[in-house]
C-alpha atoms as a PDB file:
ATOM      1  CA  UNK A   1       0.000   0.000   0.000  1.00  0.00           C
ATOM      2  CA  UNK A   2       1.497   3.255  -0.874  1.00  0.00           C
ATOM      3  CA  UNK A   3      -0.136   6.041   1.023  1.00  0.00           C
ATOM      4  CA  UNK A   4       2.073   8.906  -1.169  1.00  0.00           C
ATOM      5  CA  UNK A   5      -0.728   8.846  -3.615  1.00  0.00           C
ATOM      6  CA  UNK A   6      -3.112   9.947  -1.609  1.00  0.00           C
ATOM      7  CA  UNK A   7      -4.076  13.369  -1.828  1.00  0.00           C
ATOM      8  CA  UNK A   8      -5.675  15.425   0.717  1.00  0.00           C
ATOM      9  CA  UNK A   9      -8.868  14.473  -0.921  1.00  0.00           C
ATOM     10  CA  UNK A  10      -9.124  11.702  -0.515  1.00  0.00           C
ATOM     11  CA  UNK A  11      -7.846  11.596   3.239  1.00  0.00           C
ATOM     12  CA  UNK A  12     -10.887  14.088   3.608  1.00  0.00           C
ATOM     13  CA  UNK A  13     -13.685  11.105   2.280  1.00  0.00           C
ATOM     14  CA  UNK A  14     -12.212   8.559   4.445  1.00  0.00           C
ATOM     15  CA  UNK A  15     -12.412  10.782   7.566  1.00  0.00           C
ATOM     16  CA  UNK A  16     -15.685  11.882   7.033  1.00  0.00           C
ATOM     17  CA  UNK A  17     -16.823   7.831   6.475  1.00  0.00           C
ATOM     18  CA  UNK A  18     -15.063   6.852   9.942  1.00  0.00           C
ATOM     19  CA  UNK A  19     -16.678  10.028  11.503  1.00  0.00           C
ATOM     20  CA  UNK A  20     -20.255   8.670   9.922  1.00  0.00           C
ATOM     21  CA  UNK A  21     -19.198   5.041  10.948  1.00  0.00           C
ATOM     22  CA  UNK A  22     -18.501   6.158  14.467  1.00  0.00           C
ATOM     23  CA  UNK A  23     -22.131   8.245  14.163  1.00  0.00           C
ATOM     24  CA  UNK A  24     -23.826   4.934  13.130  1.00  0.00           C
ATOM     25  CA  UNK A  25     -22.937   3.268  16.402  1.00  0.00           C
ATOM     26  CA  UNK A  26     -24.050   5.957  18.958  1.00  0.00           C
ATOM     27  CA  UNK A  27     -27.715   6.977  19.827  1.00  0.00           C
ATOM     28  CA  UNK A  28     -29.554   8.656  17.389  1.00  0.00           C
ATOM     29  CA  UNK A  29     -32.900   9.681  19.271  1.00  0.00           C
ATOM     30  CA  UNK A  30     -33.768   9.889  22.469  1.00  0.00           C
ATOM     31  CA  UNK A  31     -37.441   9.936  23.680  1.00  0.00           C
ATOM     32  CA  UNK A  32     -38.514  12.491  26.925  1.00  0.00           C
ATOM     33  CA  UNK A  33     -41.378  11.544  29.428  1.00  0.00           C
ATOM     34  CA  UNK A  34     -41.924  12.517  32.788  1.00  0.00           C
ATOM     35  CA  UNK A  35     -38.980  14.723  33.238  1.00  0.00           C
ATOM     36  CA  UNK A  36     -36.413  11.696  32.234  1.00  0.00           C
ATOM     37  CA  UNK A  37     -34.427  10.645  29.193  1.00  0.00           C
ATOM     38  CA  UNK A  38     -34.177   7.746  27.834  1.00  0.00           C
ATOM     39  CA  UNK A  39     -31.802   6.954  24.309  1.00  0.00           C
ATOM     40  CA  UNK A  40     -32.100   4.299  21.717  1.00  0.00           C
ATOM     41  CA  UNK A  41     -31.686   3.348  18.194  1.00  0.00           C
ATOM     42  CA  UNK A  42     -28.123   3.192  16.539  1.00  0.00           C
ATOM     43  CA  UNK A  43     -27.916   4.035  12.516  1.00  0.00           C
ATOM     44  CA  UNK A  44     -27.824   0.588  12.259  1.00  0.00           C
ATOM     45  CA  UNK A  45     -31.229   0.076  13.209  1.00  0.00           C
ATOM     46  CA  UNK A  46     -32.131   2.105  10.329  1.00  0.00           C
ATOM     47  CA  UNK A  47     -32.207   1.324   6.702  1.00  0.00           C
ATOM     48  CA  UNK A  48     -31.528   4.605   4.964  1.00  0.00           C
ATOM     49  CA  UNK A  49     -28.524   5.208   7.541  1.00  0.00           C
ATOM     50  CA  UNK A  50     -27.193   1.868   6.380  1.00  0.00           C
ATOM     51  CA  UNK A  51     -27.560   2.171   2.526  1.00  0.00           C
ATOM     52  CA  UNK A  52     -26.185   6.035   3.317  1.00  0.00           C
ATOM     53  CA  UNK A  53     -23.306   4.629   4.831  1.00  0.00           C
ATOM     54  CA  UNK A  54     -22.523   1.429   2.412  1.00  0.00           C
ATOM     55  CA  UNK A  55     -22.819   4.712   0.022  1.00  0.00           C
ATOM     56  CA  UNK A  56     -19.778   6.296   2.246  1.00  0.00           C
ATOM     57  CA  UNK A  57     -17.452   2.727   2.287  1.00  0.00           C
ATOM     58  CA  UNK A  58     -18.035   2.179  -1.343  1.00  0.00           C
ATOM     59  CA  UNK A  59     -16.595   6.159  -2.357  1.00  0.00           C
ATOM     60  CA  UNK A  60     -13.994   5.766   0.251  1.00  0.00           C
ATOM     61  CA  UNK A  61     -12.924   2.656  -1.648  1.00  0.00           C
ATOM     62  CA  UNK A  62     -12.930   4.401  -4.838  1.00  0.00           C
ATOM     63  CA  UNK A  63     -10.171   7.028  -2.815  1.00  0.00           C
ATOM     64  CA  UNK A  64      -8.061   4.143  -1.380  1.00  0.00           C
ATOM     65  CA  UNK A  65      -8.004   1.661  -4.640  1.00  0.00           C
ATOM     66  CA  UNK A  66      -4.947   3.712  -6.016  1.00  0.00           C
ATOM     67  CA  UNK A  67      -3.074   3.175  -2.918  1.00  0.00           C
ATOM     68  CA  UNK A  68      -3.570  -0.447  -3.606  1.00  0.00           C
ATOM     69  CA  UNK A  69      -2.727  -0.073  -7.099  1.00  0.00           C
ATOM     70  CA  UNK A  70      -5.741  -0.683  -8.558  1.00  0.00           C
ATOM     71  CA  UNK A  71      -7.210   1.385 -11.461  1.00  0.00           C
ATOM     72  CA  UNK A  72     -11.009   1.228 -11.164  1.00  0.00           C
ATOM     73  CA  UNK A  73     -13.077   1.206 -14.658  1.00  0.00           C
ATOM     74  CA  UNK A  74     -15.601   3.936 -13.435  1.00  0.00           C
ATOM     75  CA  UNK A  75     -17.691   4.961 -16.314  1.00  0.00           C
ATOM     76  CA  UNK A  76     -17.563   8.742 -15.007  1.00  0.00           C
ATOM     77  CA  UNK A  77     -14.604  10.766 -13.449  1.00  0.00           C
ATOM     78  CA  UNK A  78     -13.476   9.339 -10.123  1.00  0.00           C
ATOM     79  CA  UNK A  79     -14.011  12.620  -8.075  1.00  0.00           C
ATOM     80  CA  UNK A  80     -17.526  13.027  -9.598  1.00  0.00           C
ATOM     81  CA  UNK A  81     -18.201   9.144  -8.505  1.00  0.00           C
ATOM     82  CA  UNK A  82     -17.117   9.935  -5.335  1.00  0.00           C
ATOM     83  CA  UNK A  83     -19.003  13.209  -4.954  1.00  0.00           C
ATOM     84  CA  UNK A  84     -22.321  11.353  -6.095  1.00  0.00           C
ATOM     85  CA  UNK A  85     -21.847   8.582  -3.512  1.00  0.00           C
ATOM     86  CA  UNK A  86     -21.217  11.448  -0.304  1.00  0.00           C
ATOM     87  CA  UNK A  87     -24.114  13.423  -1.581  1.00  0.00           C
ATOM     88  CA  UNK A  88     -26.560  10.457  -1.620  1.00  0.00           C
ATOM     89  CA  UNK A  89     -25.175   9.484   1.921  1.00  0.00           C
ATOM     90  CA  UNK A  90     -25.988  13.170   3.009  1.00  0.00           C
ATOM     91  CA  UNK A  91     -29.690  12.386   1.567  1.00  0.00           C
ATOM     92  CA  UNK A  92     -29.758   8.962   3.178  1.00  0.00           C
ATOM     93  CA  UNK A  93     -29.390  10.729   6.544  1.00  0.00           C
ATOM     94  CA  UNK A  94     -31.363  13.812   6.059  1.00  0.00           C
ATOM     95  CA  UNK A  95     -34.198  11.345   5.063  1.00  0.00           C
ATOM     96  CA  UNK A  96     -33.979  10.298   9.136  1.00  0.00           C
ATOM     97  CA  UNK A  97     -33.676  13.442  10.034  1.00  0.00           C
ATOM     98  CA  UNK A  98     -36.978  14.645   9.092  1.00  0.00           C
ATOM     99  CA  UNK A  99     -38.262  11.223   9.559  1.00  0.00           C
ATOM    100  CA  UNK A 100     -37.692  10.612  13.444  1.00  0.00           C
ATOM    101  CA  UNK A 101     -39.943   8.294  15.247  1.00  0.00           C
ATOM    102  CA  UNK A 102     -42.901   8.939  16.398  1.00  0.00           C
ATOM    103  CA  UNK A 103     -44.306   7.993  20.295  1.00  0.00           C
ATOM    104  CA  UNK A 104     -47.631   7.709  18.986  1.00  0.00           C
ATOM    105  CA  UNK A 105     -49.268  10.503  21.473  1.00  0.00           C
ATOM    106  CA  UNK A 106     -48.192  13.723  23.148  1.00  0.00           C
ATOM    107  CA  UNK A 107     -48.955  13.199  26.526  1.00  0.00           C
ATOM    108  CA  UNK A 108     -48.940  10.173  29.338  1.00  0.00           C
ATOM    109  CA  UNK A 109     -50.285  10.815  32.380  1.00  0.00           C
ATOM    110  CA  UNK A 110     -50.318  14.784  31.820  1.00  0.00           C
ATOM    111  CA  UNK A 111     -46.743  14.171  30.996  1.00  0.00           C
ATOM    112  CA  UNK A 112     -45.198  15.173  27.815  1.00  0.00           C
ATOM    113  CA  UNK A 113     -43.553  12.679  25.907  1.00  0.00           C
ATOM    114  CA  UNK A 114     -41.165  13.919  23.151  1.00  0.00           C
ATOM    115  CA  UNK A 115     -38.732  11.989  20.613  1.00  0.00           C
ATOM    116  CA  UNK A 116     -35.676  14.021  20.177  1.00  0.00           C
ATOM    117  CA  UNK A 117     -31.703  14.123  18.463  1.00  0.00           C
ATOM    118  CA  UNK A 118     -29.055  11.847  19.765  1.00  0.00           C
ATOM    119  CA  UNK A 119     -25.203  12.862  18.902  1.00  0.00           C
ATOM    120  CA  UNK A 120     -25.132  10.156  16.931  1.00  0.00           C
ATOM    121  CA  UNK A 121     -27.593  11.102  13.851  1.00  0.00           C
ATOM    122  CA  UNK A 122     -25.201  14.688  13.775  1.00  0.00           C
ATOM    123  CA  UNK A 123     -21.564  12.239  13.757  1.00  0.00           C
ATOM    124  CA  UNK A 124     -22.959  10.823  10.826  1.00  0.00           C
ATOM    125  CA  UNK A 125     -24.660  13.446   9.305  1.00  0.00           C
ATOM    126  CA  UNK A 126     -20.976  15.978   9.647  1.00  0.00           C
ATOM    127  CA  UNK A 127     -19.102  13.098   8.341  1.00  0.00           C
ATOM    128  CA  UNK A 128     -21.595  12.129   5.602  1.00  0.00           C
ATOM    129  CA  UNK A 129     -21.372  15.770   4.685  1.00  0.00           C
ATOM    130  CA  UNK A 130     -17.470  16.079   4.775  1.00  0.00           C
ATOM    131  CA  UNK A 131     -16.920  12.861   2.363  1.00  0.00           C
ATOM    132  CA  UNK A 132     -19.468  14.888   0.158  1.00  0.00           C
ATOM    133  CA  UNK A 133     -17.264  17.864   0.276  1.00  0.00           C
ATOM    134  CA  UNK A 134     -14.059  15.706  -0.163  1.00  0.00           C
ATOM    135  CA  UNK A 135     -15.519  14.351  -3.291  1.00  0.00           C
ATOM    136  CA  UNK A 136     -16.691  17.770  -4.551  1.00  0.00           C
ATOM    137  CA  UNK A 137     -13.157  18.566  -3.906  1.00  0.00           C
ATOM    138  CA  UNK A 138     -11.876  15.996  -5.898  1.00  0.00           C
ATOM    139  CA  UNK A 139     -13.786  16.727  -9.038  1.00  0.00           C
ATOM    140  CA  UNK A 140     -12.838  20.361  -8.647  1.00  0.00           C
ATOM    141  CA  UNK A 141      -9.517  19.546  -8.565  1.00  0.00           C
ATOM    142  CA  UNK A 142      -9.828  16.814 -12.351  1.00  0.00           C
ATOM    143  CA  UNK A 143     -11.603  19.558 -14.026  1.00  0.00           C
END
């Protein structure tokens, strides 16, 4: 492996995948009743997160195949591939986001019960966004 042809780039989209990988293993909501918290629910517990992240591994191993040596037949440019891939990871994520679960009610007991952010939807949504910005990076930089 020969990590000299790596550019800054590319170092940028696999950071931003082990940010989003980190992401995917902490909480990402966390439901409210009766004055207490509770959290729950890892990315991996959700299917957009997952397909969002495969999307991450698969343009982070578009950045590291040349280290390897490997010269990948991509039908488009490699920095446009790679921008693609972050972006639809960015929509995978935003998709939960807006999509958080629902309690079913708004009150128990004259308590009220509310499903809110964990840190772990915002890991993976900065890191998601970062290997987006890597990738837009690298297609600036083959134009």
């Amino acid at each position: 492996m020969d990590v000299s042809k790596l550019k800054t780039n590319d170092w940028i989209v696999a950071g931003g995948t082990l940010l989003a990988t980190i992401g995917m293993f902490l909480d990402w909501y966390k439901v409210t009743a009766f004055g207490m918290s509770a959290s729950g629910e890892s990315g991996w517990g959700q299917t957009w997160a997952v397909l969002g992240w495969l999307c991450l591994v698969a343009a982070t191993g578009i950045c590291l195949a040349k280290a390897f040596g490997v010269e990948l037949p991509l039908p488009t440019p490699e920095g446009l591939t790679v921008l693609v891939l972050g972006g639809v990871a960015v929509l995978c994520v935003l998709i939960k986001f807006v999509d958080k679960p629902d309690v079913g009610g708004g009150s128990l007991f004259g308590s009220e019960i509310s499903v809110g952010y964990a840190v772990g939807i915002f890991f993976t949504l900065i890191g998601a966004a970062g290997a987006a910005v890597g990738g837009f990076l690298k297609n600036k930089e083959s134009v």
